[in-house]
N, C-alpha and C. Protein backbone atom coordinates (compact mmCIF):
# COMPACT_ATOMS: atom_id res chain seq x y z
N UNK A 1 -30.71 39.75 -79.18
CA UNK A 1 -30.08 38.66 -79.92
C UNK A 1 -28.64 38.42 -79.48
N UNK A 2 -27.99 39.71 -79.09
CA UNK A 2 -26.77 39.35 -78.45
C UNK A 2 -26.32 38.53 -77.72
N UNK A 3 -27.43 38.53 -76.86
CA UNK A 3 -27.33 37.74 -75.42
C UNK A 3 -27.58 36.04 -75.50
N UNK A 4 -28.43 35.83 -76.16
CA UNK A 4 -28.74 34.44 -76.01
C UNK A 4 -27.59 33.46 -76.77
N UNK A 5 -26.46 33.93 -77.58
CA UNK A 5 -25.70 32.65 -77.77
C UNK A 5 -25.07 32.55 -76.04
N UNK A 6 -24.25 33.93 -75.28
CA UNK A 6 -23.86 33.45 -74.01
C UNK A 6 -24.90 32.80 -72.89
N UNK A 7 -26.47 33.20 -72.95
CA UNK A 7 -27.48 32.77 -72.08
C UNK A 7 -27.13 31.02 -72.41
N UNK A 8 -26.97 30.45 -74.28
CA UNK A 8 -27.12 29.40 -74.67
C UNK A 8 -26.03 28.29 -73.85
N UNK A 9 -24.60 29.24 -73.38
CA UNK A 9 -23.59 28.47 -73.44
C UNK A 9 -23.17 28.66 -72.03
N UNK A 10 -23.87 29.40 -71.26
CA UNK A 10 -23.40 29.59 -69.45
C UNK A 10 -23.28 28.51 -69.14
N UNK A 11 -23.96 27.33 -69.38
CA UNK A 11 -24.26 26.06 -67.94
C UNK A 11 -22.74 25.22 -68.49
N UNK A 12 -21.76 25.62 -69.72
CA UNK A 12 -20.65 24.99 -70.02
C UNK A 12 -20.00 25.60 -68.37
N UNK A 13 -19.65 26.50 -67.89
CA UNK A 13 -18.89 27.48 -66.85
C UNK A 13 -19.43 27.10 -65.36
N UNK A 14 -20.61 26.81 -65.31
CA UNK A 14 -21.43 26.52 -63.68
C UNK A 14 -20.81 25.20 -63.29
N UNK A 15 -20.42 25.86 -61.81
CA UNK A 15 -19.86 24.86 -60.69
C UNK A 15 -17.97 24.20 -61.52
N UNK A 16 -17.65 24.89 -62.47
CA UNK A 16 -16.04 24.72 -62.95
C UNK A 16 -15.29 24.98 -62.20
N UNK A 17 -14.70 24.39 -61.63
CA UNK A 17 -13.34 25.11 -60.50
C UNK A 17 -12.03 25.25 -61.49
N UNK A 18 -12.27 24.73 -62.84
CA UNK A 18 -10.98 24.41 -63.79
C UNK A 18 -10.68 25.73 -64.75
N UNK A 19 -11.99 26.69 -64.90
CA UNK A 19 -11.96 27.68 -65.80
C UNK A 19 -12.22 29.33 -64.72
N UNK A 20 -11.23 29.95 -65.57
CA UNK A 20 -11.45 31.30 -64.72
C UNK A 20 -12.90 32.36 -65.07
N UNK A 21 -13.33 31.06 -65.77
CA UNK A 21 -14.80 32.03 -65.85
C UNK A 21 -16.32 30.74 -65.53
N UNK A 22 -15.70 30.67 -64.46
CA UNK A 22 -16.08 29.31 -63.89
C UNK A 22 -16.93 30.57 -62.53
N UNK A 23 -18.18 29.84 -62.23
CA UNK A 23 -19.31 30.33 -61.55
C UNK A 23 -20.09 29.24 -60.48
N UNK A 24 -20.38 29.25 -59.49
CA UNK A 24 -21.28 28.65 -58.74
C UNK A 24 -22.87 29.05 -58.83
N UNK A 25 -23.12 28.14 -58.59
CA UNK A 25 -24.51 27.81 -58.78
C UNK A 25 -25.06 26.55 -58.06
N UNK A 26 -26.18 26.90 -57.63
CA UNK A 26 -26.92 25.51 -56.61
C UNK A 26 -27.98 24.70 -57.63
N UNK A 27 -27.59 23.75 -58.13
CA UNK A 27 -28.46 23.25 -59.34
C UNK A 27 -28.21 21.53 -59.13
N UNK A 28 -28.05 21.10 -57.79
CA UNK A 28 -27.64 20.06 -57.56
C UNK A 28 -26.30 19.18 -58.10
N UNK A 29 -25.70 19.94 -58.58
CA UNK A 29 -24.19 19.36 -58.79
C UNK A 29 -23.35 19.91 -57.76
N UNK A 30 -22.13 19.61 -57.14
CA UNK A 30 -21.13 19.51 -56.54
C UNK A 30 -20.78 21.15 -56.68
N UNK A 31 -20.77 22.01 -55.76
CA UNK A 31 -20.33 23.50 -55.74
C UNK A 31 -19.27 23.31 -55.34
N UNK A 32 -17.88 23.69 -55.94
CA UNK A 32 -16.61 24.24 -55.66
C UNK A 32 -16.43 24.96 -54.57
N UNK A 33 -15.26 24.84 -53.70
CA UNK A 33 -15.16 25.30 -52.38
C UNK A 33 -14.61 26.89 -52.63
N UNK A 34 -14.34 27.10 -54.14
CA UNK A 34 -14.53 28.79 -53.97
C UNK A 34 -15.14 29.42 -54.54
N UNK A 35 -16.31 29.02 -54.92
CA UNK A 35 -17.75 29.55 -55.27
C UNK A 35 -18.47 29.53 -54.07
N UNK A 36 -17.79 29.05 -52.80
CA UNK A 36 -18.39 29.25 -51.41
C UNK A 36 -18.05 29.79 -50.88
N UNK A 37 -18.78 30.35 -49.64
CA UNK A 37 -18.42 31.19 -48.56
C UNK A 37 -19.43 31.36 -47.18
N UNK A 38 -18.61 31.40 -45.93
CA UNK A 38 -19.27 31.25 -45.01
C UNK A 38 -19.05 32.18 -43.86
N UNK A 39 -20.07 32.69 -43.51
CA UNK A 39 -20.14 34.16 -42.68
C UNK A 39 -21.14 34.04 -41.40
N UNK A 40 -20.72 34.89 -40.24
CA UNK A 40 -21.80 34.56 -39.29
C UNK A 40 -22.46 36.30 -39.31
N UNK A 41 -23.80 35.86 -39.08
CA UNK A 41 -25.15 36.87 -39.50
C UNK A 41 -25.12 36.90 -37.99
N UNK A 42 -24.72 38.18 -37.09
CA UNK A 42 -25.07 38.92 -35.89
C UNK A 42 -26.00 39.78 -36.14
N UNK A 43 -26.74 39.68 -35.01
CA UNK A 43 -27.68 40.97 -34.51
C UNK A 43 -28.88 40.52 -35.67
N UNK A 44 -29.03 39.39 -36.69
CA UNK A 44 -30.23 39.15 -37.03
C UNK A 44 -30.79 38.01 -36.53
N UNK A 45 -32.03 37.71 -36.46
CA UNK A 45 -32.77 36.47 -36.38
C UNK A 45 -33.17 35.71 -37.36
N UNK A 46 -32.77 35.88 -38.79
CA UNK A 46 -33.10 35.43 -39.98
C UNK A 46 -31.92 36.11 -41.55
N UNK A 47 -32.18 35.13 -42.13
CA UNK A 47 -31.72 34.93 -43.05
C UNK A 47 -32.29 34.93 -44.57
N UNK A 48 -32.44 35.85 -45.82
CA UNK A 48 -33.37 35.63 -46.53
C UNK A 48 -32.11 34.96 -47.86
N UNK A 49 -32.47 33.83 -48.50
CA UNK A 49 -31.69 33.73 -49.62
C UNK A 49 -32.90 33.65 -50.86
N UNK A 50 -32.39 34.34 -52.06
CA UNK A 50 -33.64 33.82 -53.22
C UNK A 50 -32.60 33.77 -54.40
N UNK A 51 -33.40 33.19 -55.24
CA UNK A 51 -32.87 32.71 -56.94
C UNK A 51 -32.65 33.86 -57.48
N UNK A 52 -32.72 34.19 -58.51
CA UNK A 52 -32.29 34.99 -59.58
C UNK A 52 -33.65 35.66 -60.03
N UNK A 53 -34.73 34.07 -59.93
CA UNK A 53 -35.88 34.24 -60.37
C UNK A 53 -36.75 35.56 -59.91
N UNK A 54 -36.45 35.87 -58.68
CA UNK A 54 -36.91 36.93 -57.67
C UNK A 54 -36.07 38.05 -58.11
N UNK A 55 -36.51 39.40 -58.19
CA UNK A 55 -35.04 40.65 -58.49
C UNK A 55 -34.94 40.87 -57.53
N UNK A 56 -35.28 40.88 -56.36
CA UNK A 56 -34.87 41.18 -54.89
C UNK A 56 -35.51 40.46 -53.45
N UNK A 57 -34.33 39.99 -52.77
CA UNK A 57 -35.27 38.85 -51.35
C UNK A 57 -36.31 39.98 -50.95
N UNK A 58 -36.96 39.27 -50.24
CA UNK A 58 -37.85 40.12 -49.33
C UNK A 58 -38.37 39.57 -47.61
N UNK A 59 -38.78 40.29 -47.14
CA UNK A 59 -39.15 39.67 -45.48
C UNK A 59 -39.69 38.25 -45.64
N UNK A 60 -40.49 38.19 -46.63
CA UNK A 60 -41.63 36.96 -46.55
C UNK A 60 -41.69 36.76 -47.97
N UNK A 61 -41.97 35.24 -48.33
CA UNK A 61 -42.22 34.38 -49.36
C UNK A 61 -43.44 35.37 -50.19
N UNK A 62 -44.39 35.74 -49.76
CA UNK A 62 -45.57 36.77 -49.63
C UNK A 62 -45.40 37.53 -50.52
N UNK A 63 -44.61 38.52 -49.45
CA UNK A 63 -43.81 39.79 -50.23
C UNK A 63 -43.13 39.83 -51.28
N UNK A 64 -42.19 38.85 -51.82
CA UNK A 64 -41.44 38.24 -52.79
C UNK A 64 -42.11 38.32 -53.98
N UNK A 65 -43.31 38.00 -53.97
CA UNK A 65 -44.47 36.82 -54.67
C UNK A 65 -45.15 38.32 -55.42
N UNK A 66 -45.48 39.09 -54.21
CA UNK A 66 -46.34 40.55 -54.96
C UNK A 66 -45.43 41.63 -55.65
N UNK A 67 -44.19 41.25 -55.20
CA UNK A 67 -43.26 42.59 -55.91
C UNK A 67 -43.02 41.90 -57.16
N UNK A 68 -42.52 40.41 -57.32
CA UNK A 68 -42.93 39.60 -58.58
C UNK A 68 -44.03 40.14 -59.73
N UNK A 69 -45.05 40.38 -58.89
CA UNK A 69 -46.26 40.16 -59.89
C UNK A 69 -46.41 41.43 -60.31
N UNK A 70 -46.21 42.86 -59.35
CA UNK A 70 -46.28 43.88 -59.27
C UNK A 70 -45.39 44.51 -60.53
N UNK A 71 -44.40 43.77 -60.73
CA UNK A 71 -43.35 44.52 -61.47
C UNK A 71 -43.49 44.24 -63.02
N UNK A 72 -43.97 42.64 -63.00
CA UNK A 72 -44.05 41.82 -64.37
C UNK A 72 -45.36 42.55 -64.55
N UNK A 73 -46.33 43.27 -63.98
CA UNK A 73 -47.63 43.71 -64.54
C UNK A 73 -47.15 45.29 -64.96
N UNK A 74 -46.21 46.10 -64.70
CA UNK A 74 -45.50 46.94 -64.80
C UNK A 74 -44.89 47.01 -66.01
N UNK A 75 -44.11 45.38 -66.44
CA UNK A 75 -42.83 45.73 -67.06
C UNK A 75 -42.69 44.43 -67.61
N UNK A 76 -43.49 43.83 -68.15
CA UNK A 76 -43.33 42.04 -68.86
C UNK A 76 -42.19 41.98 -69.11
N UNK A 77 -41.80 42.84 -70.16
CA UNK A 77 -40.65 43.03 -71.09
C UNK A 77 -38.98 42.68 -70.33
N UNK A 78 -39.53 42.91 -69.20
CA UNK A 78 -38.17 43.42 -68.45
C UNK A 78 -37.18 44.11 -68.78
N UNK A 79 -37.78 45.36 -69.48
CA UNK A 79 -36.96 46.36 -70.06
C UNK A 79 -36.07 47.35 -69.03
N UNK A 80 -37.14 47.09 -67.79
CA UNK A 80 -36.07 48.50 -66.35
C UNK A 80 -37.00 49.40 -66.46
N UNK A 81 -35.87 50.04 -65.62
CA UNK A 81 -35.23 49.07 -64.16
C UNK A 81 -35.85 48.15 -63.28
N UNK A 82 -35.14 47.29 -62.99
CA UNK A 82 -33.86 46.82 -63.08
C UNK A 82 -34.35 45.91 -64.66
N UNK A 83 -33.58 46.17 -65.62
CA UNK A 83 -33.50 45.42 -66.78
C UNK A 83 -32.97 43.96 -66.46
N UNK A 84 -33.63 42.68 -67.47
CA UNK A 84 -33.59 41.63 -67.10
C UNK A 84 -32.92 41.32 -69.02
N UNK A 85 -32.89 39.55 -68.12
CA UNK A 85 -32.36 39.35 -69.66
C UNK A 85 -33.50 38.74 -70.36
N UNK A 86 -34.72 38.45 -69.79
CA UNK A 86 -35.73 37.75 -70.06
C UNK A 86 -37.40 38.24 -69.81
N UNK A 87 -38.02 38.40 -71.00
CA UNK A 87 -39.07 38.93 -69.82
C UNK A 87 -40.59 37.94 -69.95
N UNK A 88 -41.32 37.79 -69.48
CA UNK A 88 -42.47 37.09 -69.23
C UNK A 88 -42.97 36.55 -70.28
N UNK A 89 -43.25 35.78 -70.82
CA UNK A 89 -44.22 35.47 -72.03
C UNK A 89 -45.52 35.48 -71.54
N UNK A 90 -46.05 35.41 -72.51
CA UNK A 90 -48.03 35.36 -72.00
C UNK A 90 -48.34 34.45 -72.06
N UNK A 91 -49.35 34.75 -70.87
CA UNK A 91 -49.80 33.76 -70.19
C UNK A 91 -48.76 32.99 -69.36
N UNK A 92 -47.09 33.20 -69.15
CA UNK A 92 -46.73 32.86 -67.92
C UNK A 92 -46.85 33.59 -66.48
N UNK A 93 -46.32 32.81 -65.11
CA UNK A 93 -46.60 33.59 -64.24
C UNK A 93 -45.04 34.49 -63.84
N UNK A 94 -44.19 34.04 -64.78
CA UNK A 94 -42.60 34.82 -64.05
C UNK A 94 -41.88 34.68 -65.44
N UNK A 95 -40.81 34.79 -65.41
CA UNK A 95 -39.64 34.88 -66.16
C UNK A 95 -38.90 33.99 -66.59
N UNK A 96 -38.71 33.16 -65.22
CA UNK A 96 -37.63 32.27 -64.84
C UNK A 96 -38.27 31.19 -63.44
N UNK A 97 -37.89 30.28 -63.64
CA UNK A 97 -37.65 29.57 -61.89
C UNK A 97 -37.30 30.32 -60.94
N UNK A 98 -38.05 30.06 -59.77
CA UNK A 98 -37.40 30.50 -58.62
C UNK A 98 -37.15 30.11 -57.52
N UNK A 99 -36.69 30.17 -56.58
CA UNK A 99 -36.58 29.63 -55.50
C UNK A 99 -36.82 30.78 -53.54
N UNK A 100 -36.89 30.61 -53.08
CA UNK A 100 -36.74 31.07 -52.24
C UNK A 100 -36.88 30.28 -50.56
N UNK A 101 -35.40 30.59 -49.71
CA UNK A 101 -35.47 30.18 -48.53
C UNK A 101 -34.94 31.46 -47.48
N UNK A 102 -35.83 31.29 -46.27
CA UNK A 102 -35.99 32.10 -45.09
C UNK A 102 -35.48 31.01 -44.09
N UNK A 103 -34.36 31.48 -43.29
CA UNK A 103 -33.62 30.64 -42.13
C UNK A 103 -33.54 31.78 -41.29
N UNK A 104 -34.76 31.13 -39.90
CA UNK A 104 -34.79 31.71 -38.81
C UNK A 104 -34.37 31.08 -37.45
N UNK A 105 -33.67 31.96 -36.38
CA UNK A 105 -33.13 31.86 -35.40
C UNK A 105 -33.50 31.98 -33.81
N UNK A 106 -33.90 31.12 -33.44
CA UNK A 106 -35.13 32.01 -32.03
C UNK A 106 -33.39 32.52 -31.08
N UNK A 107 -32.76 32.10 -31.49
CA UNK A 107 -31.41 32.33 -30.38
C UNK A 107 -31.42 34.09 -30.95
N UNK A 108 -31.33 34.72 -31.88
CA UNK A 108 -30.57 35.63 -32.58
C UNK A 108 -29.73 35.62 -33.12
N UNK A 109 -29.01 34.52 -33.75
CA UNK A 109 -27.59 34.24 -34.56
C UNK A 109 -27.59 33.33 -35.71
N UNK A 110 -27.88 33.50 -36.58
CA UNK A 110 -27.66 32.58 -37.70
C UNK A 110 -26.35 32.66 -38.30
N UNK A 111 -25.96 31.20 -38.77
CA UNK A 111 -24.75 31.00 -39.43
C UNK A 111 -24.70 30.75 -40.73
N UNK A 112 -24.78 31.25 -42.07
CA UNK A 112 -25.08 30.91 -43.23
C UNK A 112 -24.04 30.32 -44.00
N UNK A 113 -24.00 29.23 -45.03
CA UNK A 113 -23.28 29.18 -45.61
C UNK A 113 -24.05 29.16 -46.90
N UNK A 114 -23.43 30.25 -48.11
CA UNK A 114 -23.85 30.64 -49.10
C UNK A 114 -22.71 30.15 -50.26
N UNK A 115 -23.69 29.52 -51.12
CA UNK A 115 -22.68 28.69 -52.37
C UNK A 115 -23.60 29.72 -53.99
């Protein structure tokens, strides 16, 4: 019960450049240039980024998908580890939305920019 008046009132703070408790987020509004950052990825050929929705990227969309299912058949609750703030209702298939993108390189160098 604690949690959900701040869960209720986060999206006031996403993408704020005006408040020091101001956060980025990719939700199709305008990301602040210091909720960004841009780094070059040597010595890999790929790049994994995922949502929140996922508790951890993985090699493949695949893989993502079974440690998903693996864990919520484990742990609906999302009690932990890793403790969540949300956990599955029945009859859903996740928690939350998710997203996930894989950016690959046949050169060996990807350049990411992460918001």
């Amino acid at each position: 019960m604690m949690m959900l008046p701040l869960l209720e009132t986060q999206h006031v703070f996403r993408n704020r450049d005006d408040s020091p408790y101001g956060f980025g987020a990719i939700d199709g509004t305008k990301v602040p240039r210091r909720f960004r950052e841009r780094f070059p990825v040597t010595g890999a050929s790929a790049v994994v980024m995922a949502s929140d929705g996922y508790v951890e990227p993985a090699e493949s969309l695949e893989e993502a998908e079974r440690h998903l299912a693996r864990l919520l058949r484990e742990d609906p609750l999302r009690l932990g580890p890793p403790p969540g703030t949300k956990g599955c209702a029945p009859g859903a298939t996740s928690f939350d939305d998710r997203a996930y993108l894989r950016l690959t390189s046949p050169g060996g160098s990807v350049m990411a920019d992460v918001a």
